[in-house]
PDB file of N, CA and C in Angstrom:
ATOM      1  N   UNK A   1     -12.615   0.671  11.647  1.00  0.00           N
ATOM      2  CA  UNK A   1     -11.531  -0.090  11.061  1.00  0.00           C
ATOM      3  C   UNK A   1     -11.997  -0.683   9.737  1.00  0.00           C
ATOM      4  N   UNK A   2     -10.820  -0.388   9.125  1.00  0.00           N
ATOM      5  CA  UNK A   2     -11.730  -1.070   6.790  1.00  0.00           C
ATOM      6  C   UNK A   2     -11.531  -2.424   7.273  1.00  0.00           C
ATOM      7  N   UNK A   3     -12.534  -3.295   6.841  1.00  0.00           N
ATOM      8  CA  UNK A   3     -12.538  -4.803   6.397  1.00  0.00           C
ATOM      9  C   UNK A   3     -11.575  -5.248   5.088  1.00  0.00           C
ATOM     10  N   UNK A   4     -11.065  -5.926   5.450  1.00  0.00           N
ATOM     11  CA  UNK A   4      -9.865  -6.203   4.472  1.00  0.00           C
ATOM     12  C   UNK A   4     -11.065  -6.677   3.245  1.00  0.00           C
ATOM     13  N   UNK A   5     -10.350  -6.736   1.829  1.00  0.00           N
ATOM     14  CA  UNK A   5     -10.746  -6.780   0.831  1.00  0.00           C
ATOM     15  C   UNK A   5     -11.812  -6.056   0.278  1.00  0.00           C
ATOM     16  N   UNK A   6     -11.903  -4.888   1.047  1.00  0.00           N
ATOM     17  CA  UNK A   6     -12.674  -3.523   0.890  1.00  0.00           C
ATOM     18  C   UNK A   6     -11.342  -2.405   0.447  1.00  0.00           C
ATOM     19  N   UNK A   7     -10.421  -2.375   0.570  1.00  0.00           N
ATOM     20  CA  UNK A   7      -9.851  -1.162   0.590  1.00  0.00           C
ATOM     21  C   UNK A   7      -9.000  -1.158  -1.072  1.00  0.00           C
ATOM     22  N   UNK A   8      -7.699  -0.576  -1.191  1.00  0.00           N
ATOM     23  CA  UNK A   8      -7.083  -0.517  -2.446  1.00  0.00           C
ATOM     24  C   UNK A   8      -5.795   0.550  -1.833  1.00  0.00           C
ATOM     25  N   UNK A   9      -4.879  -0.314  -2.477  1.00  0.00           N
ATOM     26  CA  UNK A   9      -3.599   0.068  -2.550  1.00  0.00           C
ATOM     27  C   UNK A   9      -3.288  -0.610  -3.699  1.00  0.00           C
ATOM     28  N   UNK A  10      -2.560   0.920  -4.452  1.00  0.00           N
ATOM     29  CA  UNK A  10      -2.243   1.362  -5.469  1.00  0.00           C
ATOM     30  C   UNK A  10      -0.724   1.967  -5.696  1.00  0.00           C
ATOM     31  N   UNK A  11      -0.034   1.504  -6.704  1.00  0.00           N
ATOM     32  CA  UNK A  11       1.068   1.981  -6.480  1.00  0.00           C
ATOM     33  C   UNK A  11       1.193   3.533  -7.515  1.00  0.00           C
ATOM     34  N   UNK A  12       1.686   4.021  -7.103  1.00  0.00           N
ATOM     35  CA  UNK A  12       1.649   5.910  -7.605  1.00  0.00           C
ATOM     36  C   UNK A  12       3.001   5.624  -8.905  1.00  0.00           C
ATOM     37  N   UNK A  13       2.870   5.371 -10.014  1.00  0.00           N
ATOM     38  CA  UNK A  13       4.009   4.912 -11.241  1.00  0.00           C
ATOM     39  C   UNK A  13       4.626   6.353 -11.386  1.00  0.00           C
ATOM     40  N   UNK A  14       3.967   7.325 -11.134  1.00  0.00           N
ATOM     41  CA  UNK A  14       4.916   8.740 -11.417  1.00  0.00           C
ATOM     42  C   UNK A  14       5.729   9.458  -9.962  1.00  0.00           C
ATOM     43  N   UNK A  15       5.907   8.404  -8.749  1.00  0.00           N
ATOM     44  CA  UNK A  15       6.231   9.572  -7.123  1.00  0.00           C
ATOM     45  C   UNK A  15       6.867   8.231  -7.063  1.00  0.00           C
ATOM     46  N   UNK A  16       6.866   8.130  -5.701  1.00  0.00           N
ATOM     47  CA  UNK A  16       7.403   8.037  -5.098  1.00  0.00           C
ATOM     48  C   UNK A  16       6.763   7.224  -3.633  1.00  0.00           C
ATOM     49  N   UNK A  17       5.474   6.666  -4.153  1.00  0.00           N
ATOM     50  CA  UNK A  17       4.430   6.870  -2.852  1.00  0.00           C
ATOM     51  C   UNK A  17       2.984   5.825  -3.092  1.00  0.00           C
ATOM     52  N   UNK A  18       2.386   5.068  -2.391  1.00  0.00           N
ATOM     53  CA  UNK A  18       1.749   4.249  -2.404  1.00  0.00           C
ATOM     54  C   UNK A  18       0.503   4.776  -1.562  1.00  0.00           C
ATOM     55  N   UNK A  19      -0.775   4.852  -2.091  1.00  0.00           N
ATOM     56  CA  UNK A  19      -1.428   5.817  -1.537  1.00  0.00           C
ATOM     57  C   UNK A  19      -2.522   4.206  -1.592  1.00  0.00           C
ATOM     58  N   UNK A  20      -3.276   4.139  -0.062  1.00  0.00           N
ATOM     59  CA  UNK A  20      -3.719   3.601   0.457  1.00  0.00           C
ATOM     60  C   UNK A  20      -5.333   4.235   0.734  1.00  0.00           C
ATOM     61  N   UNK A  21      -6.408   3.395   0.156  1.00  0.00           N
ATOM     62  CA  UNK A  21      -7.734   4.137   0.343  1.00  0.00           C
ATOM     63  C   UNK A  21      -8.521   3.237   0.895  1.00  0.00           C
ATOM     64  N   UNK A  22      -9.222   3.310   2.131  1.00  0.00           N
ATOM     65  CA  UNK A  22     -10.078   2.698   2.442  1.00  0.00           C
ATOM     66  C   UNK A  22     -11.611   2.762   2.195  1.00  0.00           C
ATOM     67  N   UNK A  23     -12.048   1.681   1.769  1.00  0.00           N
ATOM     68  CA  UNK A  23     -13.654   1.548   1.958  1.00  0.00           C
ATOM     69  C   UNK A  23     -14.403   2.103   2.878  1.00  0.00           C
ATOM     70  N   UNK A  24     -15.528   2.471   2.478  1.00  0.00           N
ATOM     71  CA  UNK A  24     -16.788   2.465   3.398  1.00  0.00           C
ATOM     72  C   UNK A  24     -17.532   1.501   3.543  1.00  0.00           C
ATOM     73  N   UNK A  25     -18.138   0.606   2.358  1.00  0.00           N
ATOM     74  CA  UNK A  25     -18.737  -0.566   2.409  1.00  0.00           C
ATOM     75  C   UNK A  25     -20.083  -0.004   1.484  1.00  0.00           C
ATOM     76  N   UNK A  26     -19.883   1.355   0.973  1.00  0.00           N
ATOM     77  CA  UNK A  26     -20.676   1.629  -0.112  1.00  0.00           C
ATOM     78  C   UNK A  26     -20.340   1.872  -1.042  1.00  0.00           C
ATOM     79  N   UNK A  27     -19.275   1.845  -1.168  1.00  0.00           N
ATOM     80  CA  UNK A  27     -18.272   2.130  -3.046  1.00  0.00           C
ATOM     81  C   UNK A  27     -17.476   3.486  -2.542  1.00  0.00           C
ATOM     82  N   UNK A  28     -17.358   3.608  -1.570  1.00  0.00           N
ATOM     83  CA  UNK A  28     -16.543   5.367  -1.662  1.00  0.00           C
ATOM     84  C   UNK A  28     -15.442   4.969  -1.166  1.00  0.00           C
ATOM     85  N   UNK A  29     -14.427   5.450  -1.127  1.00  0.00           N
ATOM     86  CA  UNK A  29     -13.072   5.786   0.267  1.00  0.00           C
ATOM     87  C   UNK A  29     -12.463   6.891   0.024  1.00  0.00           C
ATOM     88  N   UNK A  30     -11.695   6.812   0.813  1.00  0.00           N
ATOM     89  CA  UNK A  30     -10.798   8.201   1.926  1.00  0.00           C
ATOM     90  C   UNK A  30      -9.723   7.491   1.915  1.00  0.00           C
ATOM     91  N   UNK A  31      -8.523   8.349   1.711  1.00  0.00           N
ATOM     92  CA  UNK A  31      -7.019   8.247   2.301  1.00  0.00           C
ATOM     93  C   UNK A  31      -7.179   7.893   3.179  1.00  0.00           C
ATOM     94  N   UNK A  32      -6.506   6.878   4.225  1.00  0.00           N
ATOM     95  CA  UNK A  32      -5.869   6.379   5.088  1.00  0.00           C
ATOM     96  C   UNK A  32      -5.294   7.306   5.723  1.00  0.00           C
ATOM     97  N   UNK A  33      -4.940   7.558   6.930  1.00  0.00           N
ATOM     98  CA  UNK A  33      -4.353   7.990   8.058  1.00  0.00           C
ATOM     99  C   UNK A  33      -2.736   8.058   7.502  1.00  0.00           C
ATOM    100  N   UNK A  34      -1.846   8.884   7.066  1.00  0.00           N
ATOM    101  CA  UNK A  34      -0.922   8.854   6.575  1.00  0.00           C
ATOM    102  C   UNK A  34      -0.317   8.510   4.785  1.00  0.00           C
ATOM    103  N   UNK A  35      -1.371   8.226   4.557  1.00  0.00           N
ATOM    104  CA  UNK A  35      -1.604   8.319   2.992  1.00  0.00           C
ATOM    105  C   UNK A  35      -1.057   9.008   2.222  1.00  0.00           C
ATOM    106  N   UNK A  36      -0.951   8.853   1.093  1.00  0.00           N
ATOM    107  CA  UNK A  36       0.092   8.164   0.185  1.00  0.00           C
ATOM    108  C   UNK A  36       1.433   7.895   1.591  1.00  0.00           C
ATOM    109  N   UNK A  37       2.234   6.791   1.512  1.00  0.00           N
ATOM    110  CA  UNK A  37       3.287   6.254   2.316  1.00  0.00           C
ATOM    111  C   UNK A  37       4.632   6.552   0.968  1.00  0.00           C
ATOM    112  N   UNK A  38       5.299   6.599   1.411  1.00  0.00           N
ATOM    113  CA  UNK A  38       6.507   6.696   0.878  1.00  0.00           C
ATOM    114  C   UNK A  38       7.060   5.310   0.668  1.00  0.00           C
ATOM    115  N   UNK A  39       7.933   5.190  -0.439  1.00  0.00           N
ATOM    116  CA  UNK A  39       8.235   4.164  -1.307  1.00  0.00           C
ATOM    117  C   UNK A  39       9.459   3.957  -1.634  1.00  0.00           C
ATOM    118  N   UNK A  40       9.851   3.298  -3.034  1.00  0.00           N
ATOM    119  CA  UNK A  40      10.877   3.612  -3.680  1.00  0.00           C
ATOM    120  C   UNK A  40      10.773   4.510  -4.884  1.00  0.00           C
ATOM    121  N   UNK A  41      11.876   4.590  -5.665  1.00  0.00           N
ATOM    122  CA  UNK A  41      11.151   5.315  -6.762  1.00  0.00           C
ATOM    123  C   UNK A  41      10.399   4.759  -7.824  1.00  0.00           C
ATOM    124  N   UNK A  42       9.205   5.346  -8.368  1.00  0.00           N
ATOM    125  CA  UNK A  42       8.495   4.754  -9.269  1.00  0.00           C
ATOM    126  C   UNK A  42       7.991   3.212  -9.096  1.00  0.00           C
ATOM    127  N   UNK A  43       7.463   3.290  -8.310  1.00  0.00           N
ATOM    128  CA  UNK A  43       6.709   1.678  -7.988  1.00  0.00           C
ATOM    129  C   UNK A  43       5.904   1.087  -8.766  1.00  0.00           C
ATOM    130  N   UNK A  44       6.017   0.471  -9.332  1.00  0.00           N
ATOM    131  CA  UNK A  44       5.357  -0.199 -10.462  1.00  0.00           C
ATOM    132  C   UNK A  44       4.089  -1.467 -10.068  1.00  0.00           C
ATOM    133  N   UNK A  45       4.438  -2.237  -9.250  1.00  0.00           N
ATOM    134  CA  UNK A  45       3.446  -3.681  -8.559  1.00  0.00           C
ATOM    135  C   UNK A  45       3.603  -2.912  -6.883  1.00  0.00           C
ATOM    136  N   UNK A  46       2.433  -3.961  -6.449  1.00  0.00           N
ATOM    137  CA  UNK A  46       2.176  -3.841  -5.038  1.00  0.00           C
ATOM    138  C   UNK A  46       1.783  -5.593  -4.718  1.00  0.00           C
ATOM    139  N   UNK A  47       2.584  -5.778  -3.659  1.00  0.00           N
ATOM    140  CA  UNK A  47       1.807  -7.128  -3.362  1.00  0.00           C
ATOM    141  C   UNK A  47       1.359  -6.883  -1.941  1.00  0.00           C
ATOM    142  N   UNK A  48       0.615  -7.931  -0.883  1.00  0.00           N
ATOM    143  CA  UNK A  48       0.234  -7.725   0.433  1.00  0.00           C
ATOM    144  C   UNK A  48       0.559  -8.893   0.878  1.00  0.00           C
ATOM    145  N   UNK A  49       0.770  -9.174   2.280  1.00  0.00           N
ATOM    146  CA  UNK A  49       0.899 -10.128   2.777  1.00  0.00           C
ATOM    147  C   UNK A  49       1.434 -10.312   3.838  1.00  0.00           C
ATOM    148  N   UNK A  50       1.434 -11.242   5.143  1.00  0.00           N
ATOM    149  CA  UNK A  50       1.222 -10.782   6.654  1.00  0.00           C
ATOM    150  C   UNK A  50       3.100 -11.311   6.356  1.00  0.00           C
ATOM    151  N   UNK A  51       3.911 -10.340   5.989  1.00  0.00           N
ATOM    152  CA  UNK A  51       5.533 -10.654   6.226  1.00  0.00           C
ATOM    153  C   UNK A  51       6.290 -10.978   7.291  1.00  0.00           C
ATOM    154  N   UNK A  52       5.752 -10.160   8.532  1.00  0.00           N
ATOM    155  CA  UNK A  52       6.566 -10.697   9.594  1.00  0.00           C
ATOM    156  C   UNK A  52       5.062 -11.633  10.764  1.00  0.00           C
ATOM    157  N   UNK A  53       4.353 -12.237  10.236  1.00  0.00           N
ATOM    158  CA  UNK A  53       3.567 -12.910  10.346  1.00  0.00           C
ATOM    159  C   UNK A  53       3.102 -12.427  12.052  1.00  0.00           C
ATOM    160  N   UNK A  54       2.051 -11.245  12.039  1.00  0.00           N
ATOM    161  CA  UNK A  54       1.465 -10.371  13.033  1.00  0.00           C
ATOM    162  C   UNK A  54      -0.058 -10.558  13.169  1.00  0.00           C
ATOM    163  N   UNK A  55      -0.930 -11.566  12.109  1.00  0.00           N
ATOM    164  CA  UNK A  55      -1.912 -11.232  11.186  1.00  0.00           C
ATOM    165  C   UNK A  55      -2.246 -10.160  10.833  1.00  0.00           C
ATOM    166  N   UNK A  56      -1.497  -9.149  10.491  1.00  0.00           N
ATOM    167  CA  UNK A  56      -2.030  -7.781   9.808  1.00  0.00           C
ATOM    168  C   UNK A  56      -1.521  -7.839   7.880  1.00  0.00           C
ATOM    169  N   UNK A  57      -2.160  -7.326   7.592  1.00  0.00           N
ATOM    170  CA  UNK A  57      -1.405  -7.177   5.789  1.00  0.00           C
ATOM    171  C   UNK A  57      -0.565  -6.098   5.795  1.00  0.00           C
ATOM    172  N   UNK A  58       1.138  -6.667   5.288  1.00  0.00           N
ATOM    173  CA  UNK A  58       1.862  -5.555   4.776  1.00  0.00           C
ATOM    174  C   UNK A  58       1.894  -5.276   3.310  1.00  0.00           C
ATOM    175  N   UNK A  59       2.557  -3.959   3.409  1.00  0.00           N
ATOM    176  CA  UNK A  59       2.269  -3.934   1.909  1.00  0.00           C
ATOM    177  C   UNK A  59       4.192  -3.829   1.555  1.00  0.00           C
ATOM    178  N   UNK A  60       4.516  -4.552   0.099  1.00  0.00           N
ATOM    179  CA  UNK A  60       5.457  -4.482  -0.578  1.00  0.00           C
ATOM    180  C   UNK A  60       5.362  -3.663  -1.516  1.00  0.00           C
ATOM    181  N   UNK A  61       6.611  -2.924  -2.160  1.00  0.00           N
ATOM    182  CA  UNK A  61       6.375  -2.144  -3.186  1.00  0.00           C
ATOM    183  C   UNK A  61       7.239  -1.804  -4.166  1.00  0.00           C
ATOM    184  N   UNK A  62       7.810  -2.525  -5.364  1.00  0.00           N
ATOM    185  CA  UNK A  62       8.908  -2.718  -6.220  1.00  0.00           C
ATOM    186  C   UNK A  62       9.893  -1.393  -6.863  1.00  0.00           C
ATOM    187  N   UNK A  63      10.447  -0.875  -7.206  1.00  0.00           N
ATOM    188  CA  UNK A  63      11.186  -0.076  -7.255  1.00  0.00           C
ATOM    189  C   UNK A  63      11.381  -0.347  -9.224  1.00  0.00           C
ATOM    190  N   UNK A  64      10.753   0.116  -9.578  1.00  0.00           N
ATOM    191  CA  UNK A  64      10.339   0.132 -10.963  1.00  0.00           C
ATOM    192  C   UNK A  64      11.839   0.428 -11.619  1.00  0.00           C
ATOM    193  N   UNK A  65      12.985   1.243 -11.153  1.00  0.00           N
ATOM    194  CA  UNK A  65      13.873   1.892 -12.137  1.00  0.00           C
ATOM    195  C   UNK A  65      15.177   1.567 -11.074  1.00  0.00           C
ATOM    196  N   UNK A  66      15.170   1.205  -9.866  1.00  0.00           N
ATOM    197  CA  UNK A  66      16.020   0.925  -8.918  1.00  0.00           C
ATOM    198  C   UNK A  66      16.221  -0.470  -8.468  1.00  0.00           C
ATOM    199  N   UNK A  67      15.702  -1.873  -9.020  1.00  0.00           N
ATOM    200  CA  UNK A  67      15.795  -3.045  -8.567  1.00  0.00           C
ATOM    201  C   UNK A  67      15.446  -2.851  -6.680  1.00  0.00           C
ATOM    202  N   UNK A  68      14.882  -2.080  -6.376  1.00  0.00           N
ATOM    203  CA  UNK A  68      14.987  -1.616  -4.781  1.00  0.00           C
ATOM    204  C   UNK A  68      13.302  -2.289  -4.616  1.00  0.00           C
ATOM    205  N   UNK A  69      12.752  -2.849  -3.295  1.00  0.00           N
ATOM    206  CA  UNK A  69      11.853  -3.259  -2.798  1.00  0.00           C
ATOM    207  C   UNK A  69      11.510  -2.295  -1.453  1.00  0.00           C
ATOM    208  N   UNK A  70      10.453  -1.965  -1.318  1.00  0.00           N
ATOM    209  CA  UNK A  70      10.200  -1.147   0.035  1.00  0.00           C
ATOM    210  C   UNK A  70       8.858  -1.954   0.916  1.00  0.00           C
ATOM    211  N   UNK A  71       9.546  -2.603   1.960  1.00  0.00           N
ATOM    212  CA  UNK A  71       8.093  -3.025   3.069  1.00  0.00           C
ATOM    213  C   UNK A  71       7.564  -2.481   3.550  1.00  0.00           C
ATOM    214  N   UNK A  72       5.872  -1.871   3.928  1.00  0.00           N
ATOM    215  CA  UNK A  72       5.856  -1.439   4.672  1.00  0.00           C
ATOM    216  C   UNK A  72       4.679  -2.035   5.746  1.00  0.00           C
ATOM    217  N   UNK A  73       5.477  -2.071   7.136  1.00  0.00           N
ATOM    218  CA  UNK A  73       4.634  -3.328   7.963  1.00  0.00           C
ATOM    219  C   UNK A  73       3.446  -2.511   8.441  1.00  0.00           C
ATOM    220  N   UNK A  74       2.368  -3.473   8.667  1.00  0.00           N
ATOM    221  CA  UNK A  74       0.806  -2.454   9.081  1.00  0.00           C
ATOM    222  C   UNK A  74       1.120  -2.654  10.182  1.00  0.00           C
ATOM    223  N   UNK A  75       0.420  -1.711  11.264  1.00  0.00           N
ATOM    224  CA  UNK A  75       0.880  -1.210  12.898  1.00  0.00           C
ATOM    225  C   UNK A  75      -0.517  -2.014  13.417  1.00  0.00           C
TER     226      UNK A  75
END
């Protein structure tokens, strides 16, 4: 399991898709288990934060050309 503030989520400015990489704890990572996640279009910011308060981090993801927001809750 990645230790939080090891990993990186990134929002993809040309798709459609928020591609999620986890740490090793030596400078490398790997896609995530379902990686890149689907979005809105053109996502521009990413924020995190436990939304439906689970302690897990979700990730938000702005809709750069659509005023549209996409949650997506961690399992």
């Amino acid at each position: 399991m990645a230790t939080a503030g090891r990993d990186i989520v990134v929002p993809n400015v040309g798709g459609h898709s928020v591609p999620v990489l986890l740490g090793d704890g030596t400078g490398r990572f790997r896609e995530a288990p379902g990686s890149p996640l689907p979005v809105v279009q053109r996502p521009f910011f990413t924020a995190l934060g436990d939304v439906n308060r689970d302690g897990k981090l979700d990730i938000a993801a702005d809709g750069n050309e659509a005023n549209d927001v996409t949650v997506l809750l961690a399992r």
